[in-house]
N, C-alpha and C. Protein backbone atom coordinates (compact mmCIF):
# COMPACT_ATOMS: atom_id res chain seq x y z
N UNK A 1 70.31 106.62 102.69
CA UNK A 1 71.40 106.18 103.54
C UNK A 1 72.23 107.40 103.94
N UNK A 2 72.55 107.71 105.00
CA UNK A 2 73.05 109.01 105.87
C UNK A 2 74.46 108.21 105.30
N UNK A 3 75.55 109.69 105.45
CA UNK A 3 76.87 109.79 104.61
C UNK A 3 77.85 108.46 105.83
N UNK A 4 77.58 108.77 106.62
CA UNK A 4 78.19 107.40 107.60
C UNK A 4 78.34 106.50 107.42
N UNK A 5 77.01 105.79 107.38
CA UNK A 5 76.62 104.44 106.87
C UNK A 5 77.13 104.20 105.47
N UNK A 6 77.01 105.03 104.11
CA UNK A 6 77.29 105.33 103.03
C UNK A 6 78.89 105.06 102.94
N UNK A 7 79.34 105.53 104.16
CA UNK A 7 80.83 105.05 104.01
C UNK A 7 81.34 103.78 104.65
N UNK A 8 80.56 103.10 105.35
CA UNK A 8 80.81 102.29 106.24
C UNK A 8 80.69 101.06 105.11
N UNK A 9 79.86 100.99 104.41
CA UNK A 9 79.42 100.21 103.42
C UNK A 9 80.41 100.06 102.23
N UNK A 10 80.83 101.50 101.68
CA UNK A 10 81.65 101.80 100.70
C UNK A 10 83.23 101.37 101.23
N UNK A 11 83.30 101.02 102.05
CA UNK A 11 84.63 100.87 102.83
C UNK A 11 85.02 98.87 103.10
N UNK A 12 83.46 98.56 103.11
CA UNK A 12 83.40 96.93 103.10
C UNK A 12 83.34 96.25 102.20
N UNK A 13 82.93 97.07 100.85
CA UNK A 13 83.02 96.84 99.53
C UNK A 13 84.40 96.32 98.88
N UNK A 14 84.91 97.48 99.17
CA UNK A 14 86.51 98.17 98.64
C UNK A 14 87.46 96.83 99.20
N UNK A 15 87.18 96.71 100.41
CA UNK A 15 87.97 95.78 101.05
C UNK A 15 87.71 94.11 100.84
N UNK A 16 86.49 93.92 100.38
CA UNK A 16 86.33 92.74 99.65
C UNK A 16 86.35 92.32 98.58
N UNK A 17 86.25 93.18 97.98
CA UNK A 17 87.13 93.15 96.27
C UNK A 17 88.74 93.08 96.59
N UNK A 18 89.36 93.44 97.47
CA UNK A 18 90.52 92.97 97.51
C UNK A 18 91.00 92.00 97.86
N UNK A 19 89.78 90.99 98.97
CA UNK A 19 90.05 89.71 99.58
C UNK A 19 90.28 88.70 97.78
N UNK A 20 89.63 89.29 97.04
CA UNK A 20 89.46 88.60 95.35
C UNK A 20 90.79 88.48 94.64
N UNK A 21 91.40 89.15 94.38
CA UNK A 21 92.77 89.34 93.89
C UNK A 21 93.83 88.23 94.41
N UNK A 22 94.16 87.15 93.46
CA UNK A 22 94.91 86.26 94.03
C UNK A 22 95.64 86.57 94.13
N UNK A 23 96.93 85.95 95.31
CA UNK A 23 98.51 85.95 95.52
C UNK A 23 99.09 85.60 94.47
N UNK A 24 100.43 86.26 94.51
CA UNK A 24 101.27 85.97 93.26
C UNK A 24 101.80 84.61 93.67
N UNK A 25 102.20 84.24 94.94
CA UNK A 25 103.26 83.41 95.11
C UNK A 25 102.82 82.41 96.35
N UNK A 26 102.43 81.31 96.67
CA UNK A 26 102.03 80.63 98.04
C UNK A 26 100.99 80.41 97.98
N UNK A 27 100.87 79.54 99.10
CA UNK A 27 99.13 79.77 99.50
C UNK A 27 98.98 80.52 100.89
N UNK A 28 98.59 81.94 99.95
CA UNK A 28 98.32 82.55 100.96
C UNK A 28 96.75 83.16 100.67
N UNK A 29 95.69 83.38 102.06
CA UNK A 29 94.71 83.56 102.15
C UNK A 29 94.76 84.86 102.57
N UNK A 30 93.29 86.11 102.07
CA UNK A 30 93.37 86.76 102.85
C UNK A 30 91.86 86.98 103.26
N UNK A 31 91.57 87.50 104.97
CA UNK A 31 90.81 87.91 105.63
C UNK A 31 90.45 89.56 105.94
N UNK A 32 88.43 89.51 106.16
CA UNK A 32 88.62 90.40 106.54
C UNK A 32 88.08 90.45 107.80
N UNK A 33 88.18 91.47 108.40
CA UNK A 33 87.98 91.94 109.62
C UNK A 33 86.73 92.94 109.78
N UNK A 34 85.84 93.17 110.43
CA UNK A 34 84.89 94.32 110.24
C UNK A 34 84.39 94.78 111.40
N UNK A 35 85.01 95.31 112.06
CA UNK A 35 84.62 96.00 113.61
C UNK A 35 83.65 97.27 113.51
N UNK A 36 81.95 96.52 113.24
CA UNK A 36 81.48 97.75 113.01
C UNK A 36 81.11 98.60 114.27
N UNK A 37 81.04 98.13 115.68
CA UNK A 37 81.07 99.18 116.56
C UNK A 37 82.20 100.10 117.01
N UNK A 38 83.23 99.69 116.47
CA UNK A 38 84.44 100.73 116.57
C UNK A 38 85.20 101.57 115.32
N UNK A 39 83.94 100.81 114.47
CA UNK A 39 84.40 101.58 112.99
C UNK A 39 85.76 101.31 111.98
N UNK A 40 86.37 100.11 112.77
CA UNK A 40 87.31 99.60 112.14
C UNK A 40 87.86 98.41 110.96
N UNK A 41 88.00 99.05 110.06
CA UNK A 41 87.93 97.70 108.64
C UNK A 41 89.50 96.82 108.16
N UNK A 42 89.47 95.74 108.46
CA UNK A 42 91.06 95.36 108.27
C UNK A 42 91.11 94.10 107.03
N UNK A 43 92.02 94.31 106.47
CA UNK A 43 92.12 93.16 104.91
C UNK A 43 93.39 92.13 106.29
N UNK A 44 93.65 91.38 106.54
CA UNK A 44 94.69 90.20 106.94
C UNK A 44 95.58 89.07 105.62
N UNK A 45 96.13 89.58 105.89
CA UNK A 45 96.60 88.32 104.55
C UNK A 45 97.90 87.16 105.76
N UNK A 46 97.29 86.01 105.35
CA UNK A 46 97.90 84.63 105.84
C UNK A 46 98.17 83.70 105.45
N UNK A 47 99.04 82.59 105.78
CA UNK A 47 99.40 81.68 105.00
C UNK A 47 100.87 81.12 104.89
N UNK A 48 101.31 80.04 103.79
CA UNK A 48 102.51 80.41 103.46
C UNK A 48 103.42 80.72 102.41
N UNK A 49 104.74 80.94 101.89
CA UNK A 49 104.86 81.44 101.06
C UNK A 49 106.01 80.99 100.69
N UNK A 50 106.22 80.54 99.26
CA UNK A 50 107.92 79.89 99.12
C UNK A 50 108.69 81.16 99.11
N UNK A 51 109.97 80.71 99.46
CA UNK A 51 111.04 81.50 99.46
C UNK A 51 112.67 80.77 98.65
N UNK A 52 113.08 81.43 97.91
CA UNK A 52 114.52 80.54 97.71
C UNK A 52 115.36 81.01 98.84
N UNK A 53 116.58 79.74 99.10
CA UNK A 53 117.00 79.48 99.93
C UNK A 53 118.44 79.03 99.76
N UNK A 54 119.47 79.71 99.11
CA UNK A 54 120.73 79.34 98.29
C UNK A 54 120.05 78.18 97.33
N UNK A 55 120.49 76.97 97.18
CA UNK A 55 120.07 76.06 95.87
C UNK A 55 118.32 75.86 96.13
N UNK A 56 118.07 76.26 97.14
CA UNK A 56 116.22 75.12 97.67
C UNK A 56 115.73 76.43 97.70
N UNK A 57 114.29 75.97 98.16
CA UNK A 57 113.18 76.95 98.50
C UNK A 57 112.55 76.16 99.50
N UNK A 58 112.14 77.17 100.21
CA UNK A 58 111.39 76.99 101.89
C UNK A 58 110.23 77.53 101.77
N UNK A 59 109.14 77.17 102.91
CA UNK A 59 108.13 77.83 102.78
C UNK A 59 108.50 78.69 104.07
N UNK A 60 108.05 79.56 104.52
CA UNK A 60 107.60 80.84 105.34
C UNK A 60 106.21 81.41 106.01
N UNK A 61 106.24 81.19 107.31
CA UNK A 61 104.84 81.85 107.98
C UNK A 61 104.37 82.84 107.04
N UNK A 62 103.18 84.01 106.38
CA UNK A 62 103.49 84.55 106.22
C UNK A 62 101.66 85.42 107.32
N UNK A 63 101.53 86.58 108.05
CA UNK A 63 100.75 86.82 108.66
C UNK A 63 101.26 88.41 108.92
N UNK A 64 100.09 89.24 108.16
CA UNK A 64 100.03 90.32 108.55
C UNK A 64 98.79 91.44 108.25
N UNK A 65 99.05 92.73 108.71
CA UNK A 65 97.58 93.68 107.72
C UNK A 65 97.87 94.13 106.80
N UNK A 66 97.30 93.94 106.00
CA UNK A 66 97.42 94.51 103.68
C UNK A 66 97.03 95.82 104.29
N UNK A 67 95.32 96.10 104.94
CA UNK A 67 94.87 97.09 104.84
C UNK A 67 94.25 97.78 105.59
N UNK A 68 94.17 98.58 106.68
CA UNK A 68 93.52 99.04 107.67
C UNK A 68 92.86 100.56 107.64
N UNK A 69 91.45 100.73 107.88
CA UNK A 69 90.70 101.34 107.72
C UNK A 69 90.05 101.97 109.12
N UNK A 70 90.43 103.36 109.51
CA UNK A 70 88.93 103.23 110.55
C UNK A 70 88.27 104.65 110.46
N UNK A 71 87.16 104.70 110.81
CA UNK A 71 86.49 106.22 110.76
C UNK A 71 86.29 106.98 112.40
N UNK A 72 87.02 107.40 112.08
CA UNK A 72 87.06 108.92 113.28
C UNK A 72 86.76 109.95 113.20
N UNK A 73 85.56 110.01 113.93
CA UNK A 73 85.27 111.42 113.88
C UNK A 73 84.48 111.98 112.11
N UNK A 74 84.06 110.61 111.87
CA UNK A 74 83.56 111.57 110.62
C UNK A 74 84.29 111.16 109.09
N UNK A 75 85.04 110.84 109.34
CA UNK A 75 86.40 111.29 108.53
C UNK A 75 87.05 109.41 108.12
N UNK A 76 87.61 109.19 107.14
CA UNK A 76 88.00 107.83 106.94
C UNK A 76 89.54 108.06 107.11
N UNK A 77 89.83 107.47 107.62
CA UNK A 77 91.43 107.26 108.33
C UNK A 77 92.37 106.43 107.45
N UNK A 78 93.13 106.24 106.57
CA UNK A 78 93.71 104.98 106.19
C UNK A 78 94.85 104.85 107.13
N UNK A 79 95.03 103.73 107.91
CA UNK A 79 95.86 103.59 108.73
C UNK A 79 97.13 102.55 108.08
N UNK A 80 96.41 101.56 107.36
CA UNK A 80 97.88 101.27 106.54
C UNK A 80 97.29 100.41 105.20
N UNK A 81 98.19 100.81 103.92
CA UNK A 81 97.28 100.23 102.51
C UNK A 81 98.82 99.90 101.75
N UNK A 82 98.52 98.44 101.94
CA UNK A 82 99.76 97.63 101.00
C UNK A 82 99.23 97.61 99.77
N UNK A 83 98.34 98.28 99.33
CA UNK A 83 97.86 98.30 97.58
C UNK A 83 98.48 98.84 96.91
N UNK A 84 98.32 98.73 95.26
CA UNK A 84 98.97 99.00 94.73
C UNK A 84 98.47 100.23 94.55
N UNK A 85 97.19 100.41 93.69
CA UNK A 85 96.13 101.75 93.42
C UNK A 85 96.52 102.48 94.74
N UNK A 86 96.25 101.86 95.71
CA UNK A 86 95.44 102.77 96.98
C UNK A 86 94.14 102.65 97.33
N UNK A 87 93.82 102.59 98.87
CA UNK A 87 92.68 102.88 98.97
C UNK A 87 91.78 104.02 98.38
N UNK A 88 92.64 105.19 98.95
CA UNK A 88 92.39 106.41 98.98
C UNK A 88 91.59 106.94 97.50
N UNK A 89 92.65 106.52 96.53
CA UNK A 89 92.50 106.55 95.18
C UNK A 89 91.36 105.57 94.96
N UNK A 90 90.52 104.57 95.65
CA UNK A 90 89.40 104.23 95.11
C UNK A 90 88.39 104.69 95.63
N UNK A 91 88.52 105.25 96.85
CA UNK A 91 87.85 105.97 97.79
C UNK A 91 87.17 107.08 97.11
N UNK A 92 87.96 107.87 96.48
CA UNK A 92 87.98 109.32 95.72
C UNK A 92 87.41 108.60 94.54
N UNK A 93 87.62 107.87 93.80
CA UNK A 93 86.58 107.10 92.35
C UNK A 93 85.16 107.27 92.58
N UNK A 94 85.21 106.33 93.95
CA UNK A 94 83.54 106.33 94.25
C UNK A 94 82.84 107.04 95.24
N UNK A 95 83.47 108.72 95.13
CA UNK A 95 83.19 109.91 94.98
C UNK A 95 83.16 110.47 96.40
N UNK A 96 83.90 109.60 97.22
CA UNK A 96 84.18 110.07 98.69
C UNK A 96 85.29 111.45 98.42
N UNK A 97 84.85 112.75 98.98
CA UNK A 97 85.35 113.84 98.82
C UNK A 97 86.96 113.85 99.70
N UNK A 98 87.82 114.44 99.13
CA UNK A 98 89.46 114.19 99.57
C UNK A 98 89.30 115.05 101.05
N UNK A 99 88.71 115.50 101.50
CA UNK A 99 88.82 116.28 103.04
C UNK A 99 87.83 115.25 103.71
N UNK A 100 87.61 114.32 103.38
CA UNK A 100 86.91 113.51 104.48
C UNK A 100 87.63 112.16 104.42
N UNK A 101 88.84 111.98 103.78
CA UNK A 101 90.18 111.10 103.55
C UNK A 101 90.87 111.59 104.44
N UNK A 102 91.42 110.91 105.10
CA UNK A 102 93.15 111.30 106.16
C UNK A 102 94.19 110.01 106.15
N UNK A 103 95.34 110.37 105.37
CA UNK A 103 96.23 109.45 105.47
C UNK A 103 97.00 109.20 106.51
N UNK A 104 96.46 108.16 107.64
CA UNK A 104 96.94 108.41 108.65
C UNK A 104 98.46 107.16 108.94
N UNK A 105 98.63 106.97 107.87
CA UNK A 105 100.17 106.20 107.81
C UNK A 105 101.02 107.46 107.29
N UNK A 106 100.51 108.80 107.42
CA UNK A 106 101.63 109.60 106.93
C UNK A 106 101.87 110.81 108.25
N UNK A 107 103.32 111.16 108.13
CA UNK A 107 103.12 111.96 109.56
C UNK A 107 102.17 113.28 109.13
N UNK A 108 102.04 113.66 109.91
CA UNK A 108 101.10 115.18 109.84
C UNK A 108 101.63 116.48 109.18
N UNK A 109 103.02 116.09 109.11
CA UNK A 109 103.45 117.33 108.15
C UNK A 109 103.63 116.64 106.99
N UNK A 110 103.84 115.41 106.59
CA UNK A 110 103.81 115.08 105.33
C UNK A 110 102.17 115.10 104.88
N UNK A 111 101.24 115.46 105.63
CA UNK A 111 99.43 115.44 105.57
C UNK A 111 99.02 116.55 104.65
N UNK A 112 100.06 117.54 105.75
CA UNK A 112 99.99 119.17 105.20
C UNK A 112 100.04 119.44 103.25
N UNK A 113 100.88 118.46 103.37
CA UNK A 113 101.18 118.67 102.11
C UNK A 113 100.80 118.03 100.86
N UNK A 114 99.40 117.04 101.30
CA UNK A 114 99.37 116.09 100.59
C UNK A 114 97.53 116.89 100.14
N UNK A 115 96.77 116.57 98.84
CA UNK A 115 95.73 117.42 98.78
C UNK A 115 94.11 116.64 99.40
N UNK A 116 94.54 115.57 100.59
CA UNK A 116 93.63 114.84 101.63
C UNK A 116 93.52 115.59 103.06
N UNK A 117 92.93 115.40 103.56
CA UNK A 117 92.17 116.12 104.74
C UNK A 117 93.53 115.42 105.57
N UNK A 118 93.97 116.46 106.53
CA UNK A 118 94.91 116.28 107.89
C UNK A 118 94.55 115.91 108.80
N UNK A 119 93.27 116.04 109.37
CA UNK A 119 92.79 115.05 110.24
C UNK A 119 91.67 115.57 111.08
């Protein structure tokens, strides 16, 4: 398997082991997304969710992205990771090298400084 594919795979993994992990609070579901001609991987989490409310509790829409993934150029992008670990940090476990990581929820001078590939 060429290093591409190798990541494309390793990246659909990661993200479905997270669809596993129940919610703490609601019924909330989460989805994934897998745009393999544009290389883009997304976790969705939906549903709803109690909230207190002075004496009551309400429920709440709740709809957004946990986790967004895409590969550019080579390179795995994290575009946004509501995890706790991190992608990145499981990424690097299962031995994806830190210069072919780019944290791309961080600005570029906070990149500089971080020991993941800038882009």
């Amino acid at each position: 398997m060429d290093t591409l594919e190798h990541y494309r795979q390793l990246i659909r993994d990661i993200l479905v082991e997270h669809t596993k992990i129940p919610y703490s609070n609601g019924n909330i579901q989460f989805e994934t997304v897998f745009d393999r001609e544009q290389d883009r991987y997304l976790v969705m989490i939906l549903g709803r969710e109690s909230v207190p409310k002075f004496s009551s509790t309400v429920t709440r829409r709740v709809h957004g992205c946990l986790i967004h993934v895409d590969i550019i150029d080579s390179k795995i992008w994290i575009q946004r990771d509501g995890t706790e670990e991190g992608v990145a940090t499981e990424l690097v476990k299962a031995g994806v090298p830190k210069n072919q990581i780019v944290l791309g929820f961080r600005s570029e001078e906070l990149r500089q400084d971080s020991e993941f590939a800038v882009a």
